[in-house]
Protein backbone atom coordinates (compact mmCIF):
# COMPACT_ATOMS: atom_id res chain seq x y z
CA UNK A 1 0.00 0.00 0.00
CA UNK A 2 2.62 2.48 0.43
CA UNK A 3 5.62 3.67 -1.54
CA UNK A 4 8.86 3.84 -0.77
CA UNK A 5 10.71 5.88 1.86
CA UNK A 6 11.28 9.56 -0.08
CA UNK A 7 14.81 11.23 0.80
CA UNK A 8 15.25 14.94 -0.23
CA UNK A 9 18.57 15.61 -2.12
CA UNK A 10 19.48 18.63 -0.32
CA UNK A 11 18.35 22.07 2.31
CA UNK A 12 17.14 23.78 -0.95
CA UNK A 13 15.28 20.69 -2.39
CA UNK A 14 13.62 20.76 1.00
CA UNK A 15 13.28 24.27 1.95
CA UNK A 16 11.45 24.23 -1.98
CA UNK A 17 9.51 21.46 -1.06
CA UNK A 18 7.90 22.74 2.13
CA UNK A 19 7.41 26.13 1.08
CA UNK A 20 5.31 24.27 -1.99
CA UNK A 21 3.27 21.66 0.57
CA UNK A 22 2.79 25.02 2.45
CA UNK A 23 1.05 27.01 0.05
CA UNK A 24 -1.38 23.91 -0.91
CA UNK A 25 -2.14 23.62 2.34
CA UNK A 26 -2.96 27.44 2.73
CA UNK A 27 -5.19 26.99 -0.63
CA UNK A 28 -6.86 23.96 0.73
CA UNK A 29 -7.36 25.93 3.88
CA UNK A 30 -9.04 28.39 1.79
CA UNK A 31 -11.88 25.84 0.02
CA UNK A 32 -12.28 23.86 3.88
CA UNK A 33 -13.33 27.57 5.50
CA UNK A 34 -16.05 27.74 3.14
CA UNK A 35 -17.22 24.12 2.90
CA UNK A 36 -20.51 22.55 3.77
CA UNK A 37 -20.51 20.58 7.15
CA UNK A 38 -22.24 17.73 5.10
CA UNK A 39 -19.45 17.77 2.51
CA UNK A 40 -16.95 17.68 5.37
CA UNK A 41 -19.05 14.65 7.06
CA UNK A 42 -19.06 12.32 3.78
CA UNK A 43 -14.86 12.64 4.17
CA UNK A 44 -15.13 11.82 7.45
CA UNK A 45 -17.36 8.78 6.45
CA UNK A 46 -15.01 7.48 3.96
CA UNK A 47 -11.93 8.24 6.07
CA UNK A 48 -13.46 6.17 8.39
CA UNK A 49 -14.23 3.20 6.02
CA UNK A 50 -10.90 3.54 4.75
CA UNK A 51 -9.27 3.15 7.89
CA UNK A 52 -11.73 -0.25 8.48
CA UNK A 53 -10.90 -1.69 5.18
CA UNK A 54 -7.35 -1.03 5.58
CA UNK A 55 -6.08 -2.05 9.01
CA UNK A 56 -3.91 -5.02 7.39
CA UNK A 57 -1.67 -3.00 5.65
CA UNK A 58 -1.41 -0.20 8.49
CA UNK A 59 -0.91 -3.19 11.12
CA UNK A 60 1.88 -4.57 8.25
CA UNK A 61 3.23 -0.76 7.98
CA UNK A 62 3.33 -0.21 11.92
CA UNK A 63 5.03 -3.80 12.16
CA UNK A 64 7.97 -2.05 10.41
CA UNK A 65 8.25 0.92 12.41
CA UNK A 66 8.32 -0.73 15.36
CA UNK A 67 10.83 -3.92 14.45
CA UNK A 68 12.98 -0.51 13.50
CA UNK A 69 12.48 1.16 17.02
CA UNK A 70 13.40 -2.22 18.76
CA UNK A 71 16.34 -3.03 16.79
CA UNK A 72 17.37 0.44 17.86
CA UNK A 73 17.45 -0.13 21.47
CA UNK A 74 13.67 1.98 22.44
CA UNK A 75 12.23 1.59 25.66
CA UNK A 76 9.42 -1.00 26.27
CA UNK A 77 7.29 2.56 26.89
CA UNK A 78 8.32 4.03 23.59
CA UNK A 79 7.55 0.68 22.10
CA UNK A 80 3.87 0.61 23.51
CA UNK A 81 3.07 4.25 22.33
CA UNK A 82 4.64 3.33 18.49
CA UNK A 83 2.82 -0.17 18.46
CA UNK A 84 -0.73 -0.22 16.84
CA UNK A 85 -3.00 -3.41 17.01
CA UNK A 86 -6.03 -4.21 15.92
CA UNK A 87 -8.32 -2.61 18.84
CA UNK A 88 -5.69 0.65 18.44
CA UNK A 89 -6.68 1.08 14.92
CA UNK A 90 -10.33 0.11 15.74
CA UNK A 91 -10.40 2.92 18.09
CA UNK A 92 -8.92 5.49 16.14
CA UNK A 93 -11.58 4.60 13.13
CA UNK A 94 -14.56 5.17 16.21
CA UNK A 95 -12.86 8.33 16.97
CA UNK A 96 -13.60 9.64 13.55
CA UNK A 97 -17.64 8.38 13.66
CA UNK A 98 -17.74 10.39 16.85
CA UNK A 99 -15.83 13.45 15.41
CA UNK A 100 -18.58 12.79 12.24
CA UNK A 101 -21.12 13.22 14.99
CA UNK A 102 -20.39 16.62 16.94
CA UNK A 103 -21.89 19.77 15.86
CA UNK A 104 -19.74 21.43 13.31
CA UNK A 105 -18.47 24.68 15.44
CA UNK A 106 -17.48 26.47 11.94
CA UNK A 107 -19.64 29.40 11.74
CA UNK A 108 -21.55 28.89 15.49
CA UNK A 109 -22.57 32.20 16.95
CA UNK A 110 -21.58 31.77 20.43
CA UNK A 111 -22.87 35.41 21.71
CA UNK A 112 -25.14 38.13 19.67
CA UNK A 113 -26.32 41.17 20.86
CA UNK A 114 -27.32 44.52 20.27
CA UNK A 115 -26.20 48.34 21.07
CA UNK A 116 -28.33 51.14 22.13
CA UNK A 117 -27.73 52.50 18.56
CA UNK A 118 -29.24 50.04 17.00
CA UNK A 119 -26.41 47.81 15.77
CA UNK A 120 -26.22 43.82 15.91
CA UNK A 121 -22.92 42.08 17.16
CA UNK A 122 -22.41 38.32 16.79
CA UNK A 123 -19.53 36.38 17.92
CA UNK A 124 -18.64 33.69 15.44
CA UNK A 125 -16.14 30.76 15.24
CA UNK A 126 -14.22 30.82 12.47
CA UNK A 127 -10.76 28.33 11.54
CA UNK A 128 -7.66 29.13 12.54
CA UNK A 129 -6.26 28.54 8.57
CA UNK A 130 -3.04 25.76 8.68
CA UNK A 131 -2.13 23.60 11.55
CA UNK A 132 0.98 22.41 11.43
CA UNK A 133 1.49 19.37 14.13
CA UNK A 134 4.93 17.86 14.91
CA UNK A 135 4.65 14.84 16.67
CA UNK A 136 6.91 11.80 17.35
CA UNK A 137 6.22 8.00 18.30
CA UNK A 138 2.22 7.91 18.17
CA UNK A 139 1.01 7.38 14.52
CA UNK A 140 -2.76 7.75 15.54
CA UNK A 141 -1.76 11.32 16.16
CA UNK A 142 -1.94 11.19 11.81
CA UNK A 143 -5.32 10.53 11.86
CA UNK A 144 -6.57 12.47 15.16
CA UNK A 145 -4.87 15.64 14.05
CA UNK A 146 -6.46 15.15 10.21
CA UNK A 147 -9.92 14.61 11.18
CA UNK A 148 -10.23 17.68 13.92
CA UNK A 149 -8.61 19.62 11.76
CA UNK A 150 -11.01 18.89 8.93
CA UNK A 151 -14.14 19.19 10.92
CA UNK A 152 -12.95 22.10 12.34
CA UNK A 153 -12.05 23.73 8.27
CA UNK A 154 -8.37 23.71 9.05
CA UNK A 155 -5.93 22.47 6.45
CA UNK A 156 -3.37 20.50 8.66
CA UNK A 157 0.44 19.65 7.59
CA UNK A 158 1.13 16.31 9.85
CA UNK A 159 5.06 16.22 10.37
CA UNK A 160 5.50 12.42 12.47
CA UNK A 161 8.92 11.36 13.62
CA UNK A 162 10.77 9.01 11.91
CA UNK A 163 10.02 6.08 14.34
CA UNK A 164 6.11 6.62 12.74
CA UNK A 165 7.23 7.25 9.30
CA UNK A 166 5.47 4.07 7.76
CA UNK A 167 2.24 3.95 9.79
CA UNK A 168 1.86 7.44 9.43
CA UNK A 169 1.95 6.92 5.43
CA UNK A 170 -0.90 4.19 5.54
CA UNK A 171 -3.02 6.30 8.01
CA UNK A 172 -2.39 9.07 5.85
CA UNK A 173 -3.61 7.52 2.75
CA UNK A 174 -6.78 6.28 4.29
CA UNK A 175 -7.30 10.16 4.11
CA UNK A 176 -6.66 11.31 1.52
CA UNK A 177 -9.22 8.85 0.06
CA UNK A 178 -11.86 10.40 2.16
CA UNK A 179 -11.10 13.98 1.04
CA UNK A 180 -10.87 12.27 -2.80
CA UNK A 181 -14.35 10.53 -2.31
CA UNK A 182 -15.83 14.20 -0.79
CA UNK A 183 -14.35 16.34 -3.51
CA UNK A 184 -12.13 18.58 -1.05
CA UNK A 185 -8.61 18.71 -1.95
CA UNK A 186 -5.74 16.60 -0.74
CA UNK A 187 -3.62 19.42 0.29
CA UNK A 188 -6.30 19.56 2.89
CA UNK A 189 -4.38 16.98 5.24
CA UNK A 190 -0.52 16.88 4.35
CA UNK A 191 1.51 14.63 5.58
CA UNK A 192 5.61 15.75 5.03
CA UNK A 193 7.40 12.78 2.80
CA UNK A 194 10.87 13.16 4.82
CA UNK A 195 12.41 11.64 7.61
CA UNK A 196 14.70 14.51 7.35
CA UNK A 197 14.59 16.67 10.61
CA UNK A 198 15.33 20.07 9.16
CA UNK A 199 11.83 20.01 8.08
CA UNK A 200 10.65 20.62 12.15
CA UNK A 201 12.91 23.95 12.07
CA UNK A 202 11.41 24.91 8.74
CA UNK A 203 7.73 24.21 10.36
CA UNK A 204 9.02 26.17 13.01
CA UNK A 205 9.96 29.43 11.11
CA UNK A 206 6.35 29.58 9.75
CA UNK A 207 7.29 28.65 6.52
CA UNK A 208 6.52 32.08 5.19
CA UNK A 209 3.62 32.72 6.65
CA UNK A 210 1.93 29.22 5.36
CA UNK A 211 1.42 28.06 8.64
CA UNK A 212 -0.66 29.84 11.64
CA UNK A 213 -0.77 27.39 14.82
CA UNK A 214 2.02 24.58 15.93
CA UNK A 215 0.99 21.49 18.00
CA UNK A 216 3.79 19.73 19.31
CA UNK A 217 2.69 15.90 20.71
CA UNK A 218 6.23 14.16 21.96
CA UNK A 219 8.92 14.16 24.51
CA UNK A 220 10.27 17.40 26.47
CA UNK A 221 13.40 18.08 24.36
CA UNK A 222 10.60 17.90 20.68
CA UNK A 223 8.16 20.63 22.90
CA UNK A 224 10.91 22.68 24.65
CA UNK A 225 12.73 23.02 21.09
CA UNK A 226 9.05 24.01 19.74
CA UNK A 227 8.60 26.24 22.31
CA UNK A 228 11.71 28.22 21.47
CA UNK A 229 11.78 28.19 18.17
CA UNK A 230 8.63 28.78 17.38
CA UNK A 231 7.86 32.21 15.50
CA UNK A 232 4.16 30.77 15.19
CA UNK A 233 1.65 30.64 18.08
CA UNK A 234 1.59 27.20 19.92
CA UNK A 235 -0.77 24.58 21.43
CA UNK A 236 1.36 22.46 24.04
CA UNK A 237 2.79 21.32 27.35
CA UNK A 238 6.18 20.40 28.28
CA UNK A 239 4.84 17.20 30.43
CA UNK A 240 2.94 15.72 32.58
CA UNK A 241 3.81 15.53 35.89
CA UNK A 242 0.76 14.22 36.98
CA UNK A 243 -0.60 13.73 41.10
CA UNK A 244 -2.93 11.62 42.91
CA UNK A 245 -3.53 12.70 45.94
CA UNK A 246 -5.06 10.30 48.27
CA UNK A 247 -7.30 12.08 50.79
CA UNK A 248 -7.90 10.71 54.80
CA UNK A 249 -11.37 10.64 53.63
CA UNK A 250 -10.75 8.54 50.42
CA UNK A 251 -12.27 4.68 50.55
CA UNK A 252 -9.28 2.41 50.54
CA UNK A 253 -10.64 0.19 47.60
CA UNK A 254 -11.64 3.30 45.44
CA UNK A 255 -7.85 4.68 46.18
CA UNK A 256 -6.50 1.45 44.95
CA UNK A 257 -8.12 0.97 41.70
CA UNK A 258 -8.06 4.31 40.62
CA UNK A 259 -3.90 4.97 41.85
CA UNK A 260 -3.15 1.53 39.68
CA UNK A 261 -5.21 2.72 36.72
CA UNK A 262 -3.61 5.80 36.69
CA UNK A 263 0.09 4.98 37.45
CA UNK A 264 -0.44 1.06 35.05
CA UNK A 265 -3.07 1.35 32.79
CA UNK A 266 -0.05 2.66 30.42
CA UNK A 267 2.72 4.27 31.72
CA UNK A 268 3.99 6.08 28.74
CA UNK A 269 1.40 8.29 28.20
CA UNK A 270 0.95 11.95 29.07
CA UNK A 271 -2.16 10.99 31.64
CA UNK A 272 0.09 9.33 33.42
CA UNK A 273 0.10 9.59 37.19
CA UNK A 274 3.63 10.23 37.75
CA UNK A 275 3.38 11.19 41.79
CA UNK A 276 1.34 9.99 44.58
CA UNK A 277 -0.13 12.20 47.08
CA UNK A 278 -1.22 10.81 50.40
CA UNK A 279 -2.62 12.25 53.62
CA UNK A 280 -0.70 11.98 56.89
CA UNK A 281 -4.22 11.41 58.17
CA UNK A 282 -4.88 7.97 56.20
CA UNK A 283 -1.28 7.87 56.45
CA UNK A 284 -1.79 4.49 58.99
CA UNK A 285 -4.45 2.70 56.91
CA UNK A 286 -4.11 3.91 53.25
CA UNK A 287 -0.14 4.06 52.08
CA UNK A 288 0.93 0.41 53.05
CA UNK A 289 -1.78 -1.25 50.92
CA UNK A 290 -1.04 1.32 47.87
CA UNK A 291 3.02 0.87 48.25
CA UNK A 292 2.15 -2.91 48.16
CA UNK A 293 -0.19 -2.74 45.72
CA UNK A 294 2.17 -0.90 43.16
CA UNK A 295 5.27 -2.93 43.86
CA UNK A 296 3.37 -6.36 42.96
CA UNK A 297 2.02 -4.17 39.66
CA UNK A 298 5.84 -3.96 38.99
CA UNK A 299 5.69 -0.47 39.35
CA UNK A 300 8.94 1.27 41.18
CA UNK A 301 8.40 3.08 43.97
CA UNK A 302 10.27 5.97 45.44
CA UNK A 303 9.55 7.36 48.76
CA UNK A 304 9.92 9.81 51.34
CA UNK A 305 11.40 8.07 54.48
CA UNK A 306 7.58 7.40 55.66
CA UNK A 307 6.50 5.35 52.68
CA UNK A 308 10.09 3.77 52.54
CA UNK A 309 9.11 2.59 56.52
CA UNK A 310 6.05 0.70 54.58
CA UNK A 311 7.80 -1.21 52.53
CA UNK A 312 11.83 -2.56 51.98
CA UNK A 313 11.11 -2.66 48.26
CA UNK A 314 10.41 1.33 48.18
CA UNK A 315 13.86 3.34 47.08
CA UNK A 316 14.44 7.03 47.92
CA UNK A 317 13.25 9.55 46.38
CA UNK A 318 15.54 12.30 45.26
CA UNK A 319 14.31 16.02 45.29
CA UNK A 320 14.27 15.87 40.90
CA UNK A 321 11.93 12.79 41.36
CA UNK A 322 9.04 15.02 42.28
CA UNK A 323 9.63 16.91 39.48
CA UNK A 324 10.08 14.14 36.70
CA UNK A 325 7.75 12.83 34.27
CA UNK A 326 9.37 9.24 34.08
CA UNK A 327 6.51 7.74 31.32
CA UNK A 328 7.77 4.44 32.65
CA UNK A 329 6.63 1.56 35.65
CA UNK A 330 8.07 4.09 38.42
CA UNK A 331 6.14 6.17 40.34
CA UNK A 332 7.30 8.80 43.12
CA UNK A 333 5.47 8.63 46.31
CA UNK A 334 5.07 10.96 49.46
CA UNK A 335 2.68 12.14 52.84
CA UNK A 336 1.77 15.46 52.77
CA UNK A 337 -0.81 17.37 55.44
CA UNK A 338 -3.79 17.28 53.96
CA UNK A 339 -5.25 18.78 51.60
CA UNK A 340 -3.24 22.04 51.50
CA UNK A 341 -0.34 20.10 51.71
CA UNK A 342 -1.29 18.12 48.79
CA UNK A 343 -2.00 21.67 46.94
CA UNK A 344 0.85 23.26 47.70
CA UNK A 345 3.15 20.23 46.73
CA UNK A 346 1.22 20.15 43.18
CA UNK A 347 1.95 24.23 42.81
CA UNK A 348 5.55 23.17 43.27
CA UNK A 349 6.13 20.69 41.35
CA UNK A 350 3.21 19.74 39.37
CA UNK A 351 3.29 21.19 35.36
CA UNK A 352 -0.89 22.10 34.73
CA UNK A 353 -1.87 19.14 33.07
CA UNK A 354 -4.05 16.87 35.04
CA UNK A 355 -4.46 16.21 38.56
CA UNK A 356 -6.77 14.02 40.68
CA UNK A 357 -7.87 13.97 44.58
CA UNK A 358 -9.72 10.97 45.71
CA UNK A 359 -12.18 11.61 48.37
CA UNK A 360 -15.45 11.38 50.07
CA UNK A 361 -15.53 14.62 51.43
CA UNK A 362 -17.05 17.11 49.58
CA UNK A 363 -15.28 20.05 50.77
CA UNK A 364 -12.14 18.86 50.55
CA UNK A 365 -12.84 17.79 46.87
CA UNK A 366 -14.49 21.37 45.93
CA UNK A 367 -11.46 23.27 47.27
CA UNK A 368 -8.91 20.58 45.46
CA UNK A 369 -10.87 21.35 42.14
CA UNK A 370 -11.08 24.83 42.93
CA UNK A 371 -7.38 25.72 44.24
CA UNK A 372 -5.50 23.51 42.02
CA UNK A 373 -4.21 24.95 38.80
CA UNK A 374 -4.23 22.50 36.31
CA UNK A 375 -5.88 22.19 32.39
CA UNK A 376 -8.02 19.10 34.26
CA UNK A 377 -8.75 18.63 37.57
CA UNK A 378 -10.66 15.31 38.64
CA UNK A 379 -12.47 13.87 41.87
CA UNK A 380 -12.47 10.51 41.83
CA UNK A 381 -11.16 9.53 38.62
CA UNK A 382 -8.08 8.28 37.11
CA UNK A 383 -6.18 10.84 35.80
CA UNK A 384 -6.10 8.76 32.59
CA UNK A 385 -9.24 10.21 31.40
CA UNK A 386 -6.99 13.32 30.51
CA UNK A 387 -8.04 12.47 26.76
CA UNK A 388 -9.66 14.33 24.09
CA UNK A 389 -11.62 11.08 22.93
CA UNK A 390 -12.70 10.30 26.88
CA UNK A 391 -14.47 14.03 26.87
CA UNK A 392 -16.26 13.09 23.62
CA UNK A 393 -14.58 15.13 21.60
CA UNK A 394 -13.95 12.09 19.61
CA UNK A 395 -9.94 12.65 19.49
CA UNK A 396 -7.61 15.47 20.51
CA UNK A 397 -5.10 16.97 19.24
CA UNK A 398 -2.98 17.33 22.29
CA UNK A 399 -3.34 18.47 25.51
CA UNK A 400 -2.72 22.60 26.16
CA UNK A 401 -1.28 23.34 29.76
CA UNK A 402 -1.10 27.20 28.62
CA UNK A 403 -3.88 29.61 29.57
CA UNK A 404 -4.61 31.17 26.26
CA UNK A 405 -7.65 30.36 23.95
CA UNK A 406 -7.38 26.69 24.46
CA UNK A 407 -6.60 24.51 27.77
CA UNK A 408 -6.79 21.03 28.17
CA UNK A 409 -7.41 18.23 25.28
CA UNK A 410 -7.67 20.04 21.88
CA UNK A 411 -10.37 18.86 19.87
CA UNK A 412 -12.63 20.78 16.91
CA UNK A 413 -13.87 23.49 18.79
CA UNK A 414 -10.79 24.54 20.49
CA UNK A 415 -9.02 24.48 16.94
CA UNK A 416 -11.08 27.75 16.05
CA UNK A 417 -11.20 31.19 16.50
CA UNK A 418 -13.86 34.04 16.45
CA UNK A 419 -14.29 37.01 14.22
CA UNK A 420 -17.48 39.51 15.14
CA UNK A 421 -20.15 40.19 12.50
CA UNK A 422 -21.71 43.48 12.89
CA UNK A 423 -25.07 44.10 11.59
CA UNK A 424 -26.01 47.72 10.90
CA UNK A 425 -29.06 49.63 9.28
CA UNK A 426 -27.14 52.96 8.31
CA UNK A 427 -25.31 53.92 11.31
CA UNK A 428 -22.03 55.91 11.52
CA UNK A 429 -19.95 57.23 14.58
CA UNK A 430 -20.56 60.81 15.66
């Protein structure tokens, strides 16, 4: 199903070549701002049928990529967020039936009103123009980033690492024959044909104006280096140091399930619980069975001197542990005083992405969720439900930590802005 790998010859060939994908993209951009939300469904439809008829030869691609990343030595986390399977590419093919579903926020009036002078002003959501989305070992990040983009009348240029590079070409091609089968152009979703990393610092220098919005999805060094050298605005956050924080008043047998889940479900990803947070108070009945618990999950644990009293398997925690986002089997563990202890060790160390107090007090849970600044905030939950698709948006196309237009899993809606319509009869300004 797909071709082979595509080298560029040299930094002019490429610097050519992306300035060309660039202004397709911003011409594709063009025809998706104005198109029909029916025309924009029947892609989706197709896409999605495409990705169902196809899974052998994205599951034969994928194989590839990851017999690659093995051979070079990645981690058994890397591994898991390369690999695809059947269920994987199942999921991502439901994720675009559910994206098919929302309302189509292009050209939603989200406030109107009038002036004494007689004047009508709307608020309406408009696309931002070209996405461009760097991303590294996740290939359903192709397809995730295409669809919202296309719902949402963005033209997207997809730029996966080269651990991705053959899934990402199957995905890919799955749709392109939805925006074929539609009639919207294939510029609409472009997916770089180079392995070669100076085409990240060219996304990064805007590419001549052809691109208006970056969205980083990888490690720290891929979203620190996108951070400064940017000359576009982003959509991104550095990592996910991620807390549980285990509350006196949290049920023992909720704590557990939800503090595996979070920490084992799969390490690698950004929902990961990286810390755990537990009170003094439940201290005596609580942090022996959790230290247990995770140790027999094969987790690592690495305590404070009171959770290493719990258990001879725990090892100590340095000061950087609380401040590392390990996306492996290790987790670093603590007792705080309460609740304001558990706050005030989050403000320190935690990096706004997703946190989680377990509790069945309801005042310690509404000033958790209210004091605690983080995109998501949860009350008994695992803080893997930090996901665009677990909201409903269908997919995401990352996670924002910043506090400016969009926080939290980016799906369609977020991947818009707003222009204001005024509606006159005649007036001018005295």
């Amino acid at each position: 199903m797909t071709a082979p790998l595509k080298a560029v010859g040299n930094d002019d060939d490429l610097a050519a070549l992306m300035t060309r994908l660039a202004a397709s993209a911003r011409a594709a951009a063009r025809v998706l701002a104005l198109a029909p939300p029916a025309q924009k469904d029947r892609a989706l439809d197709a896409m999605e049928r495409a990705i169902r008829a196809h899974v052998a030869d994205i599951l034969k691609a994928n194989a590839e990529d990851v017999a690659e990343a093995r051979a070079g030595g990645a981690t058994a986390a890397f591994v898991d967020r390369l690999t695809l399977t059947e269920a994987r590419v199942a999921a991502m093919a439901d994720g675009i039936g559910i994206v098919r579903g929302i309302p189509d926020p292009v050209g939603a009036v989200t406030e109107r009103w009038q002036r004494p002078n007689g004047m009508t002003i709307e608020r309406v959501r408009v696309p931002l123009g070209v996405v461009g989305v760097i991303f590294e070992s996740r290939p359903n990040v192709c397809a995730d980033a295409g669809v919202l983009c296309l719902k949402s009348g963005n033209a997207v240029m997809l730029r996966g690492g080269s651990d991705s590079f053959r899934s990402c070409r199957a995905i890919h091609e799955c749709l392109v024959q939805g925006l074929r089968e539609a009639g919207l152009p294939e510029a609409a979703i472009t997916l770089v044909p180079t392995r070669d990393r100076a085409a990240v610092g060219l996304m990064l220098a805007g590419l001549d104006g052809g691109i208006d919005l970056i969205v980083p999805r990888g490690g720290k060094s891929l979203v620190a280096r996108v951070e400064a050298e940017a000359r576009v605005p982003v959509f991104a956050h550095l990592e996910g140091v991620n807390h549980v924080y285990v509350d006196g008043a949290a049920r023992l047998d909720m704590a557990k399930s939800i503090v595996l889940n979070a920490k084992m479900r799969r390490p690698g990803i950004c929902g990961a619980a990286e810390t755990l947070l537990v009170d003094r108070a439940a201290a005596s009945t609580h942090l022996k069975p959790l230290v247990g618990m995770l140790l027999d999950a094969g987790c690592e644990v690495r305590g404070d001197e009171t959770v290493r009293a719990t258990d001879a398997r725990v090892t100590p925690a340095g000061e950087s542990d609380w401040d590392t986002e390990y996306e492996d089997a290790i987790i670093a563990a603590r007792v705080v005083d309460g609740v304001d202890g558990a706050i005030a060790h989050i403000a320190r160390h935690g990096s706004h992405h997703t946190e989680a107090v377990v509790t069945e007090d309801d005042e310690v849970a509404a000033k958790f969720l209210a004091e605690v600044d983080a995109a998501i905030v949860m009350h008994n939950a695992s803080t893997q439900f930090a996901d665009g698709g677990e909201f409903g948006f269908g997919a995401e196309i990352g996670i924002a930590t910043g506090k400016f237009h969009a926080r939290g899993p980016v799906g369609a809606e977020q991947l818009t802005s707003f222009k204001y319509r005024v509606h006159g009869s005649g007036q001018t300004r005295p």
